[in-house]
C-alpha atoms as a PDB file:
ATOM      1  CA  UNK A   1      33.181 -61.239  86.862  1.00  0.00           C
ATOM      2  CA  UNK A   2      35.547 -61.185  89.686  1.00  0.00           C
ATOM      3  CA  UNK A   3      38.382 -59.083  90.258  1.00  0.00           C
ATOM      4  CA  UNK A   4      41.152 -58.777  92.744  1.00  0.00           C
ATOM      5  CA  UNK A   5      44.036 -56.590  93.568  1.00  0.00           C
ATOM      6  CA  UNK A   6      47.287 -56.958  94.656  1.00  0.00           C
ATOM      7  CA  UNK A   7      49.253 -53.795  95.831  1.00  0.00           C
ATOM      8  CA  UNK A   8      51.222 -53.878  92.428  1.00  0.00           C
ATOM      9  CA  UNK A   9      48.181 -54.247  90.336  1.00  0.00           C
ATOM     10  CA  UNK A  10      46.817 -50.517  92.280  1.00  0.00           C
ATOM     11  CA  UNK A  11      50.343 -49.052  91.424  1.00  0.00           C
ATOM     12  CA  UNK A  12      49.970 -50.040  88.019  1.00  0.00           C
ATOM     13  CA  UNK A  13      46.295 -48.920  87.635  1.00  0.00           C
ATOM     14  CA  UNK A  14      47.050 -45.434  89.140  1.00  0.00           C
ATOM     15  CA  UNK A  15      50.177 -45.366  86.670  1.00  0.00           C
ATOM     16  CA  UNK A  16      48.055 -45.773  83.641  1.00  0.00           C
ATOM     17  CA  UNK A  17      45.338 -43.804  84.929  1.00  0.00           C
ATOM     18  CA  UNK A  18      47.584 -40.506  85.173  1.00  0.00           C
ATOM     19  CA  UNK A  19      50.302 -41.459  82.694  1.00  0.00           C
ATOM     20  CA  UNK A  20      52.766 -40.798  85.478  1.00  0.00           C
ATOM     21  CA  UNK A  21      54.891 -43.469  87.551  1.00  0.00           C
ATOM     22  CA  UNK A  22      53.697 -43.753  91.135  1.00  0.00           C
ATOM     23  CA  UNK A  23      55.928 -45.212  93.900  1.00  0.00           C
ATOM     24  CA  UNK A  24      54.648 -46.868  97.218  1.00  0.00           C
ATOM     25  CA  UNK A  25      53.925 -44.271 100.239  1.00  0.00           C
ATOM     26  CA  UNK A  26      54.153 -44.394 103.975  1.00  0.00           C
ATOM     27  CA  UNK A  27      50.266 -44.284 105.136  1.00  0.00           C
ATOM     28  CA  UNK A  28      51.308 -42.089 107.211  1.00  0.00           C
ATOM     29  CA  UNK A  29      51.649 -39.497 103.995  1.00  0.00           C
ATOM     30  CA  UNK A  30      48.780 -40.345 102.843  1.00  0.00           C
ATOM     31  CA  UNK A  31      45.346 -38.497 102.441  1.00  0.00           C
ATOM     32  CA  UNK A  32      42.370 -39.584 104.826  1.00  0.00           C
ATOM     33  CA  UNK A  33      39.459 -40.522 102.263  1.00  0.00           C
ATOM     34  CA  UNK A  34      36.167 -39.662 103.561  1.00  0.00           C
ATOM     35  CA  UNK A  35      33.080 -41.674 102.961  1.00  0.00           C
ATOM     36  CA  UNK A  36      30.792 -40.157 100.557  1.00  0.00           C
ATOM     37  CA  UNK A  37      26.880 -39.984 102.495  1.00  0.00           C
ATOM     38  CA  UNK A  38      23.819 -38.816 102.356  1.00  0.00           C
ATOM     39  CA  UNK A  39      20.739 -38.556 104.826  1.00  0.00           C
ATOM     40  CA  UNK A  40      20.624 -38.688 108.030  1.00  0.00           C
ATOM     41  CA  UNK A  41      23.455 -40.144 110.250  1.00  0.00           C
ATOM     42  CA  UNK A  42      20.527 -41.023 112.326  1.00  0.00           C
ATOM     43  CA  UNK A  43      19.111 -42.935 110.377  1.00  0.00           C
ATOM     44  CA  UNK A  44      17.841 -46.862 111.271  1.00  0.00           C
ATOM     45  CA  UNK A  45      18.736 -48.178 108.061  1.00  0.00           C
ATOM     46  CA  UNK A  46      22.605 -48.040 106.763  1.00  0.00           C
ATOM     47  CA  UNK A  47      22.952 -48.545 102.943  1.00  0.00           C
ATOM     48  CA  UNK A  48      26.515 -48.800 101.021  1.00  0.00           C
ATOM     49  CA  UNK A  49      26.796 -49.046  97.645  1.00  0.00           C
ATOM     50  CA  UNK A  50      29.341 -50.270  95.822  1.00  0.00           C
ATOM     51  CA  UNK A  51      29.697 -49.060  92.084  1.00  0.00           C
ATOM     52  CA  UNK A  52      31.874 -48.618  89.532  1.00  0.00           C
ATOM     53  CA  UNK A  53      31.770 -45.200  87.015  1.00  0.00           C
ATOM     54  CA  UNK A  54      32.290 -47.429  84.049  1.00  0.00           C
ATOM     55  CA  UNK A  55      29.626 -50.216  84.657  1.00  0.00           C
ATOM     56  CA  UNK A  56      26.580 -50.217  82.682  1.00  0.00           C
ATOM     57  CA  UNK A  57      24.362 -51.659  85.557  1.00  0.00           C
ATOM     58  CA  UNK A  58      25.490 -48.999  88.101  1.00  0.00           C
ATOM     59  CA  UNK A  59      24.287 -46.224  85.680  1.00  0.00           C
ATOM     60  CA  UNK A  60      21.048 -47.860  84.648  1.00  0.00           C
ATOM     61  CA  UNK A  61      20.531 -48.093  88.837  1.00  0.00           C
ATOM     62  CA  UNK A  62      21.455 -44.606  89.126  1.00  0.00           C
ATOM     63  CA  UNK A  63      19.105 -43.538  86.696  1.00  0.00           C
ATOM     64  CA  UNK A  64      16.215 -45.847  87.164  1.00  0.00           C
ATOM     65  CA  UNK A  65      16.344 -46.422  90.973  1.00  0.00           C
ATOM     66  CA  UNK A  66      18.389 -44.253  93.015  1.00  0.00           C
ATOM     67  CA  UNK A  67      16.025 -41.120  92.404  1.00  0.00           C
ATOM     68  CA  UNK A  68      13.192 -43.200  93.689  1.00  0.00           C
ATOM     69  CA  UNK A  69      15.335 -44.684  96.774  1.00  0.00           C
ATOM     70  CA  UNK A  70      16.666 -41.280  97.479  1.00  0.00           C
ATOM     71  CA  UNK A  71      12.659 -40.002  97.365  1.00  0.00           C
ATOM     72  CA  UNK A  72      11.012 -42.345  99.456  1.00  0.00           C
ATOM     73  CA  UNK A  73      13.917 -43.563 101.544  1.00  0.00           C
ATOM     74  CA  UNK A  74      16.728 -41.564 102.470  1.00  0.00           C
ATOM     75  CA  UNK A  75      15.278 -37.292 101.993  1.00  0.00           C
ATOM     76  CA  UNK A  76      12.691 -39.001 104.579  1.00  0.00           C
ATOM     77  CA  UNK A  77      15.134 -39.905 107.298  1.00  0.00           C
ATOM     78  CA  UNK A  78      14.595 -43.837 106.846  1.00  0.00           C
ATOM     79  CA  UNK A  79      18.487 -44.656 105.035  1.00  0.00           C
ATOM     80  CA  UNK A  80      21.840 -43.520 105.736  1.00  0.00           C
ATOM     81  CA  UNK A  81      23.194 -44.384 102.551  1.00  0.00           C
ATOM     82  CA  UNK A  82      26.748 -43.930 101.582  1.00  0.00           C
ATOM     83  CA  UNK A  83      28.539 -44.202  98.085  1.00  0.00           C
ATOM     84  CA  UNK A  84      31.668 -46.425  97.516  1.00  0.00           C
ATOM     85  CA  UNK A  85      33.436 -46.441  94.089  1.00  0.00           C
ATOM     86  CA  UNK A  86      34.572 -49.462  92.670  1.00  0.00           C
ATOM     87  CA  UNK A  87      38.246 -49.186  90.744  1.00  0.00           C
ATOM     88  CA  UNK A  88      38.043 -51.680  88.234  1.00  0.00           C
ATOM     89  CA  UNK A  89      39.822 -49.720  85.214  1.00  0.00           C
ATOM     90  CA  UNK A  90      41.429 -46.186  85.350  1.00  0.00           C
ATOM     91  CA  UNK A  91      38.937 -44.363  84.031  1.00  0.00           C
ATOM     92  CA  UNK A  92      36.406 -45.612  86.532  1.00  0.00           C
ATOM     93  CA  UNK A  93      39.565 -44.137  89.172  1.00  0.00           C
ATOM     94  CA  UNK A  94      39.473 -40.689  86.757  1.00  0.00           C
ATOM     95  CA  UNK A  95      35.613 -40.382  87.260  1.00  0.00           C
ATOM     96  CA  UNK A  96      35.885 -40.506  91.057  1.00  0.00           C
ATOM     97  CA  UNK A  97      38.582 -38.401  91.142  1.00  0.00           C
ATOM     98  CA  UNK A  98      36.423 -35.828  89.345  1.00  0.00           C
ATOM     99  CA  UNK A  99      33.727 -35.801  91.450  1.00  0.00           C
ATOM    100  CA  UNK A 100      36.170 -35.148  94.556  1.00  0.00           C
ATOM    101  CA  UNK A 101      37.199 -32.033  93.051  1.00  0.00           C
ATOM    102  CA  UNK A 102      34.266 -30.272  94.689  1.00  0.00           C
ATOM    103  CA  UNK A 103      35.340 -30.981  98.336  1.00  0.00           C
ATOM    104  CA  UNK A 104      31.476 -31.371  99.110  1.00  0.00           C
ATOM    105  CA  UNK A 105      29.351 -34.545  99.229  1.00  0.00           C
ATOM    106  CA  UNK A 106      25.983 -32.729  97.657  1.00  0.00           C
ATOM    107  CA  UNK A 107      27.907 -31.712  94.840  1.00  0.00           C
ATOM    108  CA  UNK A 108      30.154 -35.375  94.649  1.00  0.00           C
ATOM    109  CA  UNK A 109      26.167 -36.719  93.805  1.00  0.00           C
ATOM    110  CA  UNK A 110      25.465 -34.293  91.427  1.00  0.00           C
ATOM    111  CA  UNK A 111      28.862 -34.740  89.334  1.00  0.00           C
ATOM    112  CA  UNK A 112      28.234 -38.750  89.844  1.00  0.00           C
ATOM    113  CA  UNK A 113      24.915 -38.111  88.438  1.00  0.00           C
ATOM    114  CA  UNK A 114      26.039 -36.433  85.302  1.00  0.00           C
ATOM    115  CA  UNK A 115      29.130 -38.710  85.165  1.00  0.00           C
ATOM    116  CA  UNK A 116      26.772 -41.986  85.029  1.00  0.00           C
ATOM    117  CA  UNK A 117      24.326 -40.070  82.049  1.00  0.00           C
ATOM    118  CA  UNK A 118      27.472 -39.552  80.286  1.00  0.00           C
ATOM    119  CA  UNK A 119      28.780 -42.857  80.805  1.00  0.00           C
ATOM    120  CA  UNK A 120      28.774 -44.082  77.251  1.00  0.00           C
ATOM    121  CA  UNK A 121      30.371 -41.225  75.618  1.00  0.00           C
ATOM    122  CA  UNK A 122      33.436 -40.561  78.085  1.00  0.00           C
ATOM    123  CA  UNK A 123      34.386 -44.019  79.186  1.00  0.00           C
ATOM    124  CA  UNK A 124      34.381 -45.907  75.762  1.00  0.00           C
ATOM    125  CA  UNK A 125      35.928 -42.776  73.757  1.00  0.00           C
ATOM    126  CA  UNK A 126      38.487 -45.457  72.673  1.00  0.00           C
ATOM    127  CA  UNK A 127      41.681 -44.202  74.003  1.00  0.00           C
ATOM    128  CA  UNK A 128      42.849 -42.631  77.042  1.00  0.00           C
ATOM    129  CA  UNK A 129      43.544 -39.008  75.777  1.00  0.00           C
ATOM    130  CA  UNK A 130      39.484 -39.737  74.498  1.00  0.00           C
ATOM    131  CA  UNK A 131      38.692 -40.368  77.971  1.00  0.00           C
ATOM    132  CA  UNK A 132      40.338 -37.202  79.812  1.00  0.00           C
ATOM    133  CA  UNK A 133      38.942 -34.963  77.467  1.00  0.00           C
ATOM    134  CA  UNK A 134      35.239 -36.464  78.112  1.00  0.00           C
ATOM    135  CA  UNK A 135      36.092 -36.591  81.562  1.00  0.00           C
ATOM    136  CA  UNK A 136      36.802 -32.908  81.417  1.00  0.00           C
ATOM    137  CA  UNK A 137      34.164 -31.944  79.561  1.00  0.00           C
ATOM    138  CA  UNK A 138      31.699 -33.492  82.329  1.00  0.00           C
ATOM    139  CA  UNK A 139      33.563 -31.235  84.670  1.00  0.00           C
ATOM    140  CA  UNK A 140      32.926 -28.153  82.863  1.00  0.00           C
ATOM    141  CA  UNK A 141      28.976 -29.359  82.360  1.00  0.00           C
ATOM    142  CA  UNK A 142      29.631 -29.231  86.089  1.00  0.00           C
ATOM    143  CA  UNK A 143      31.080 -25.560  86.251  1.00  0.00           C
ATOM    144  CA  UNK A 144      34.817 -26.949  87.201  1.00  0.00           C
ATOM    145  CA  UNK A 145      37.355 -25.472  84.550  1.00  0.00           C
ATOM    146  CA  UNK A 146      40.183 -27.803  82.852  1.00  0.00           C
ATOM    147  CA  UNK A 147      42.812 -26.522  84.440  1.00  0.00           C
ATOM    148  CA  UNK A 148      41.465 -27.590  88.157  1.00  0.00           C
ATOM    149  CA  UNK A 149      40.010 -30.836  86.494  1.00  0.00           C
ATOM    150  CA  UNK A 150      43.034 -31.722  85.035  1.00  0.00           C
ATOM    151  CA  UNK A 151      45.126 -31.255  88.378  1.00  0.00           C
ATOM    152  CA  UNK A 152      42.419 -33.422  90.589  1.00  0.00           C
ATOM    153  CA  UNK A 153      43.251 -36.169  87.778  1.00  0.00           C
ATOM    154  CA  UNK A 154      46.788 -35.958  88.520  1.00  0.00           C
ATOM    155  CA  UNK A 155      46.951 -35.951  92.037  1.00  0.00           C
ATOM    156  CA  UNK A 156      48.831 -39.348  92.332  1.00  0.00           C
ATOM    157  CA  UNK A 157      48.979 -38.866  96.345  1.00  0.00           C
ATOM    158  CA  UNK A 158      45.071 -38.971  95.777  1.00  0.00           C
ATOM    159  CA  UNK A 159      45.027 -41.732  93.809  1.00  0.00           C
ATOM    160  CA  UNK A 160      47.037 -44.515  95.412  1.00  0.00           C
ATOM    161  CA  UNK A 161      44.914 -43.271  98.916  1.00  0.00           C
ATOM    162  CA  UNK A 162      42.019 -43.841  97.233  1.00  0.00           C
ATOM    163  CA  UNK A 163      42.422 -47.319  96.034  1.00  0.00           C
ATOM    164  CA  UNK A 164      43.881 -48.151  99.081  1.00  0.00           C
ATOM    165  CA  UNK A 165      40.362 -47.418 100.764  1.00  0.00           C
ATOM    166  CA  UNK A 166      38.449 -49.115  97.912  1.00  0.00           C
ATOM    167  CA  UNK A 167      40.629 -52.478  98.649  1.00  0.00           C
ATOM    168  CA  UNK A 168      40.580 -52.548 102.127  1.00  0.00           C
ATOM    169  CA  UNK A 169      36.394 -51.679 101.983  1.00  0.00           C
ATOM    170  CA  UNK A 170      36.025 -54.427  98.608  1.00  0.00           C
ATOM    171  CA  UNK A 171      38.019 -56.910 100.963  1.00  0.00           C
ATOM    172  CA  UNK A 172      36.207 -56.712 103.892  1.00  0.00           C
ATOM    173  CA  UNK A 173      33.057 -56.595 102.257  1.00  0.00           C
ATOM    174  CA  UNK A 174      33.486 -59.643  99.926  1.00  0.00           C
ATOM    175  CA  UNK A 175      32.581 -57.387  96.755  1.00  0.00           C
ATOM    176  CA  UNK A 176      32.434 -59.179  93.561  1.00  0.00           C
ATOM    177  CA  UNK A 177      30.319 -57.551  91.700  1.00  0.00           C
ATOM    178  CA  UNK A 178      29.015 -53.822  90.502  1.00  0.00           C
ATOM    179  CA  UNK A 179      26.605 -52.833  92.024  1.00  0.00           C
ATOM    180  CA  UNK A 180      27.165 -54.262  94.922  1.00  0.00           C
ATOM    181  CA  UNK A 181      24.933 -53.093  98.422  1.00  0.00           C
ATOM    182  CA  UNK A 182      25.551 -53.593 101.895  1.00  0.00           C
ATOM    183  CA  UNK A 183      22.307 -52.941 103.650  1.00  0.00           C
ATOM    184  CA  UNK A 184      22.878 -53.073 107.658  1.00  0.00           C
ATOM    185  CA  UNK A 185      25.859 -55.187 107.618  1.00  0.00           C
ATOM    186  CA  UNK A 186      24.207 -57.654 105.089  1.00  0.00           C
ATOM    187  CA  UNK A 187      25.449 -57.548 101.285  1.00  0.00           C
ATOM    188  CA  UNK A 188      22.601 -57.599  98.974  1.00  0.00           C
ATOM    189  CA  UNK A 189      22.529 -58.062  95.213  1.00  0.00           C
ATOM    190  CA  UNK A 190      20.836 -55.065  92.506  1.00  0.00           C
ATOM    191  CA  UNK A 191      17.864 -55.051  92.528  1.00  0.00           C
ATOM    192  CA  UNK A 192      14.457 -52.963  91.218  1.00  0.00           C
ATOM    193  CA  UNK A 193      13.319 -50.527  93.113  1.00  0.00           C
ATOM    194  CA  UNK A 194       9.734 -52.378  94.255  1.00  0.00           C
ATOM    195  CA  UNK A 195      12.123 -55.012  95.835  1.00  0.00           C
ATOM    196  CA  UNK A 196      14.529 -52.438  97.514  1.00  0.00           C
ATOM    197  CA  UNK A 197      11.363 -50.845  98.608  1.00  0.00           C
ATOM    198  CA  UNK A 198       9.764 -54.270  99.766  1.00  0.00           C
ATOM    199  CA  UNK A 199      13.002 -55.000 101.663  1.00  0.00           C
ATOM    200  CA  UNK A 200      13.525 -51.246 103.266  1.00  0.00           C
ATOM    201  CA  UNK A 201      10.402 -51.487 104.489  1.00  0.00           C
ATOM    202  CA  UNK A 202      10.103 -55.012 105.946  1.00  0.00           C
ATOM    203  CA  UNK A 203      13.496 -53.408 107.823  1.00  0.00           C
ATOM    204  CA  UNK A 204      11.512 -50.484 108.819  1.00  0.00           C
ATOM    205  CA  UNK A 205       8.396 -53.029 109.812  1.00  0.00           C
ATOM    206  CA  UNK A 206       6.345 -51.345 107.545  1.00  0.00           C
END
C-alpha cells in the first residue's frame, strides 16, 4: 500500500498521536534528528532500513533476520547499517519516540527489539489510551519509568522534527513499502536472510 504526506497530514498525525494541537515551526527551532546506526562507519557496505513499529513484516524481519544480519554482517565490520522509522499511524510515531528516550543508539535497538516482540499487544490495544499504556509498559520492561515515558511521548517539538526527517528521507528514497532497504544507494525489497546473505556477499565478492 502506498502512502504519502502532505505537511498537514504530519500536523494532523502528530496531533492525534499526543492528543495535543501542534502548530507549524521555523526549522530553525527545530531539533536535529540523528540517524540511528550500528557497526562500523567504515564499513564497505551501507544498509538503511526503512520500517514501521506497527507493521507485521518489519517485526517478523526483526525477529527472524536481523539477529542473523547483525551476526554475520554488521558485529563483523562488513555493514554500516542504519535504522529509519516509517510514520504511517501515530502509534508507529509513539514507538519511535520511546525508543529515543534513551539518548543512546545501543539502547534505541534494544527498546526497538522489545517494541517489535510486543508489537501485537501494544499497537492493536484498540484505542489510543490502550496504546500509551502498552507503550509505557514496554518502557518500564525497558527500565524507563512513566513519568519520563510519558513526557518523551509528548514532546510535540520532537514529533513534528521527526516526521519532518522521515518525509524528506521516504521522499528521496522512493519508499513505498515497510520494510523497505536501501543497500549502497540501491533500494531493495525484504527479503530472507539466505538472499540478504547471497546479495551482501556478492557485494563483498565473496
Amino acid at each position: 500500500m502506498t502512502h504519502t504526506f502532505t505537511r498537514r497530514a504530519a500536523l494532523a498525525l502528530i496531533s492525534a498521536a499526543t492528543g495535543t494541537a501542534v502548530f507549524a515551526q521555523d526549522s530553525a527551532e527545530a531539533p536535529v534528528i540523528q540517524d540511528i546506526s550500528m557497526g562500523d562507519p567504515n564499513a564497505p557496505i551501507k544498509m538503511v532500513e526503512y520500517a514501521s513499529y506497527t507493521c507485521p513484516h518489519c517485526a517478523n524481519f526483526h525477529a527472524d533476520v536481523f539477529p542473523e544480519l547483525k551476526a554475520n554482517f554488521i558485529d563483523t565490520g562488513k555493514v554500516y547499517f542504519t535504522f529509519r522509522p516509517v510514520y504511517f499511524d501515530g502509534p508507529g510515531l509513539w514507538a519511535d519516540m520511546l525508543a529515543r528516550c534513551t539518548g543512546d543508539s545501543e539502547k534505541y535497538f534494544g527498546l526497538a527489539g522489545i517494541l517489535f516482540e510486543r508489537q501485537a499487544e501494544w499497537s492493536r490495544a484498540g484505542s489510543q489510551a490502550g496504546v500509551a499504556a502498552g507503550i509505557v509498559s514496554v518502557g518500564n520492561q525497558a527500565g524507563i519509568n512513566e513519568e519520563t515515558v510519558l513526557a518523551c511521548l509528548q514532546d510535540n517539538d520532537m514529533a513534528q522534527a521527526l516526521v519532518a526527517d522521515f518525509q524528506a528521507n521516504a521522499e528521496r528514497d522512493n519508499v513505498q513499502a515497510t520494510p523497505s532497504f536501501v543497500i549502497d544507494g540501491e533500494m531493495t525489497d525484504n527479503m530472507s536472510y539466505a538472499s540478504f546473505a547471497q546479495l551482501l556477499n556478492e557485494k563483498l565478492g565473496e
